[in-house]
Protein backbone atom coordinates (compact mmCIF):
# COMPACT_ATOMS: atom_id res chain seq x y z
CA UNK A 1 -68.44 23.22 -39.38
CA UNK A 2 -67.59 24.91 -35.90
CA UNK A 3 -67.54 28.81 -35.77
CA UNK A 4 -64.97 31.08 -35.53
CA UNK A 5 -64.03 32.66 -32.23
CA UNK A 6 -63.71 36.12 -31.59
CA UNK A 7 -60.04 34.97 -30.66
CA UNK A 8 -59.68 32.77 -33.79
CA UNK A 9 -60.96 35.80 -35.82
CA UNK A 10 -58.54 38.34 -33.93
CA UNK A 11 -55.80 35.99 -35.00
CA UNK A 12 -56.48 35.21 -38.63
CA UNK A 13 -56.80 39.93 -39.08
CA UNK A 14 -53.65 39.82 -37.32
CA UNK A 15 -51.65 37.30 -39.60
CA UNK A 16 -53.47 38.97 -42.96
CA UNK A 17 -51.95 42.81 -41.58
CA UNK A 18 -48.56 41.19 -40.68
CA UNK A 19 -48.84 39.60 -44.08
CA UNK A 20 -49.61 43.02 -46.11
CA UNK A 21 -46.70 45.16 -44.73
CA UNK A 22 -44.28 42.48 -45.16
CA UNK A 23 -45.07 40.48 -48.25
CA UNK A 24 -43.86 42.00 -51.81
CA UNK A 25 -47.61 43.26 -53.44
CA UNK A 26 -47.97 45.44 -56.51
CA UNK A 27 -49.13 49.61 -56.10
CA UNK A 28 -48.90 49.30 -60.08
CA UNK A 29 -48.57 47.67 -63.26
CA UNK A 30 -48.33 48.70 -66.78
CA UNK A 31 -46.47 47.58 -69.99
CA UNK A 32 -43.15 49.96 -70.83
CA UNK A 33 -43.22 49.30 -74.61
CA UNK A 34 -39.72 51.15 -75.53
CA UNK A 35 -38.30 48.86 -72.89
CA UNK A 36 -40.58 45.87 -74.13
CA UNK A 37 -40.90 44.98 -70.43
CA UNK A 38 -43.60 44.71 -67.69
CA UNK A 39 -42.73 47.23 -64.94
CA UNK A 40 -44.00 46.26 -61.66
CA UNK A 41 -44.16 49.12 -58.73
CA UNK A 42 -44.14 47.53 -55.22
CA UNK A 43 -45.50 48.52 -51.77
CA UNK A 44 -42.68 48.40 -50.52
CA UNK A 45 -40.84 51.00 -53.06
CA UNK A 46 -39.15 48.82 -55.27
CA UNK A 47 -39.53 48.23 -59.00
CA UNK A 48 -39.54 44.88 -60.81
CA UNK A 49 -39.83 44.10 -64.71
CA UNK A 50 -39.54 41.33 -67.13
CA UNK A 51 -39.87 40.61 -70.52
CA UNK A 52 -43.44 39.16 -71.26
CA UNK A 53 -41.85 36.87 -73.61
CA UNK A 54 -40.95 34.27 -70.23
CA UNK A 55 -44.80 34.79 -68.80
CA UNK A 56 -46.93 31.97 -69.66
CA UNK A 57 -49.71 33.38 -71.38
CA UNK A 58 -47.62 36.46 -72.49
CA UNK A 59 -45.30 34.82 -75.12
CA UNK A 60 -47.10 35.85 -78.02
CA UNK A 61 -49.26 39.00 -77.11
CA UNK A 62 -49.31 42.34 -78.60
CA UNK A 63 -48.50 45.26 -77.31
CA UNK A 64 -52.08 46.72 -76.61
CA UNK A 65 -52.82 43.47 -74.82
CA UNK A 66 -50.49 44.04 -72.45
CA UNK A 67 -50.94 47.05 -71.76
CA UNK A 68 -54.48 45.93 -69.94
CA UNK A 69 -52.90 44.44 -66.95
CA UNK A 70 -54.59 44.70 -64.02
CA UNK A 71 -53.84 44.04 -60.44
CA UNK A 72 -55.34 41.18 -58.55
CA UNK A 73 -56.19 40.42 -55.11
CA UNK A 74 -54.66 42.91 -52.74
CA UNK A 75 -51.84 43.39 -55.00
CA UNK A 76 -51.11 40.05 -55.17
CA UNK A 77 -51.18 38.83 -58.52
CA UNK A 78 -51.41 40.61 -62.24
CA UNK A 79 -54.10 39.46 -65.02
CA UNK A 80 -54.77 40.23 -68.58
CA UNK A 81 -57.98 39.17 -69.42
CA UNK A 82 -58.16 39.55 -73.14
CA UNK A 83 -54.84 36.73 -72.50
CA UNK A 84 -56.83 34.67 -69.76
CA UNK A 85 -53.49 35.40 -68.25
CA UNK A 86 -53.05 35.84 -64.25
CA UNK A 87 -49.50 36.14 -62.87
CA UNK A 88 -48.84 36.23 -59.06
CA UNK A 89 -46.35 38.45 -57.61
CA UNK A 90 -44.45 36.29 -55.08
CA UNK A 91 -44.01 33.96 -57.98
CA UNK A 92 -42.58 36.55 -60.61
CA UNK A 93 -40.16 37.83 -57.92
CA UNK A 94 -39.13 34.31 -56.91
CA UNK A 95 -38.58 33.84 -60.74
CA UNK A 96 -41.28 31.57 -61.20
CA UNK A 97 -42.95 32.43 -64.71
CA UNK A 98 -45.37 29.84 -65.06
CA UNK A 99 -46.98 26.55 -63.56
CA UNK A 100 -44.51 23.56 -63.22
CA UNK A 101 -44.88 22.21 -66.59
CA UNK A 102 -44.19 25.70 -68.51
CA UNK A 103 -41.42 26.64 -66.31
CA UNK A 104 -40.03 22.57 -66.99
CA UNK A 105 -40.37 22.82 -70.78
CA UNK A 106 -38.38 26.37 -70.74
CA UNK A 107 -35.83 25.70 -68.18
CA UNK A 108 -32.07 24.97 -69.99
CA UNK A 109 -33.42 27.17 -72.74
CA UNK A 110 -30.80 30.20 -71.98
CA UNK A 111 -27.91 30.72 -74.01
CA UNK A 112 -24.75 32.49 -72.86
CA UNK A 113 -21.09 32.61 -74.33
CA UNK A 114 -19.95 30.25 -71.55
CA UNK A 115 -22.60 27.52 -72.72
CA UNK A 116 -22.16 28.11 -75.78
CA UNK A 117 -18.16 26.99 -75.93
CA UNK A 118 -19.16 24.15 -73.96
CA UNK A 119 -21.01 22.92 -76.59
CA UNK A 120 -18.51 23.95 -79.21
CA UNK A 121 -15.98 21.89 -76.56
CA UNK A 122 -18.18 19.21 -76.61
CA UNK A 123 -19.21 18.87 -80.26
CA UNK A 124 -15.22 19.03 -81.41
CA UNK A 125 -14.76 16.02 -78.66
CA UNK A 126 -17.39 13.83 -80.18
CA UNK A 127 -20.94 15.40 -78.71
CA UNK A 128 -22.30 14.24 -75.40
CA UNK A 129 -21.03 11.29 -73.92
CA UNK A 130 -23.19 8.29 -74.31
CA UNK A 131 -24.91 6.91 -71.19
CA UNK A 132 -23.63 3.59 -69.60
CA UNK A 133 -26.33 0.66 -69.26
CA UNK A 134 -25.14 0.74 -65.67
């Protein structure tokens, strides 16, 4: 394996402090129970919180257990270890809750009033349309 130049090295510290003031990491973390959300504080100033019921890992823990989040990795990523849970912040904000396969079995899973008369609409007109053998 070739060695890193002093140039190379220069580069890489340059891209990782470019990287830290401009990439979304978390100052803090902690579990608001009377909200029944994960509160996020950013770096940046900003706040972000979910419901741990969308986390993978989360669905189905108590409150005590998350209340022991931690913060990962230069602010990068949240983890409960109790849960064997780890979170990453640029995912959460980009509303990714989960790897592919949890976020692919809950996607359509949302209910709203406007998907809910389509169905209604849809049931009264015979259900879903059948697909052609095309």
């Amino acid at each position: 394996m070739a060695e890193l130049t002093d140039a190379e090295i220069d580069a890489a510290t340059g891209r990782g402090k470019n990287a830290r003031s401009l990439e979304p990491r978390a100052a803090a973390a902690r579990y608001d129970r009377e909200a029944g959300r994960i509160v996020v504080e950013l770096t940046n100033g900003c706040t972000f919180a979910f419901p741990p019921a969308l986390a993978q890992g989360l669905e189905q823990a108590t409150a005590i257990e998350l209340a022991q989040v931690e913060i990962l990795g230069a602010g990068y990523g949240l983890h409960w270890e109790a849960l064997d849970a780890d979170l990453s912040i640029p995912g959460l904000l980009s509303g990714i809750f989960g790897t592919k396969a949890y976020m692919a079995r809950h996607a359509g899973q949302a209910t709203s009033p406007a998907k809910a008369a389509a169905a209604r609409s849809n049931g009264a007109k015979g259900g879903r349309p059948r697909k052609s053998a095309g």
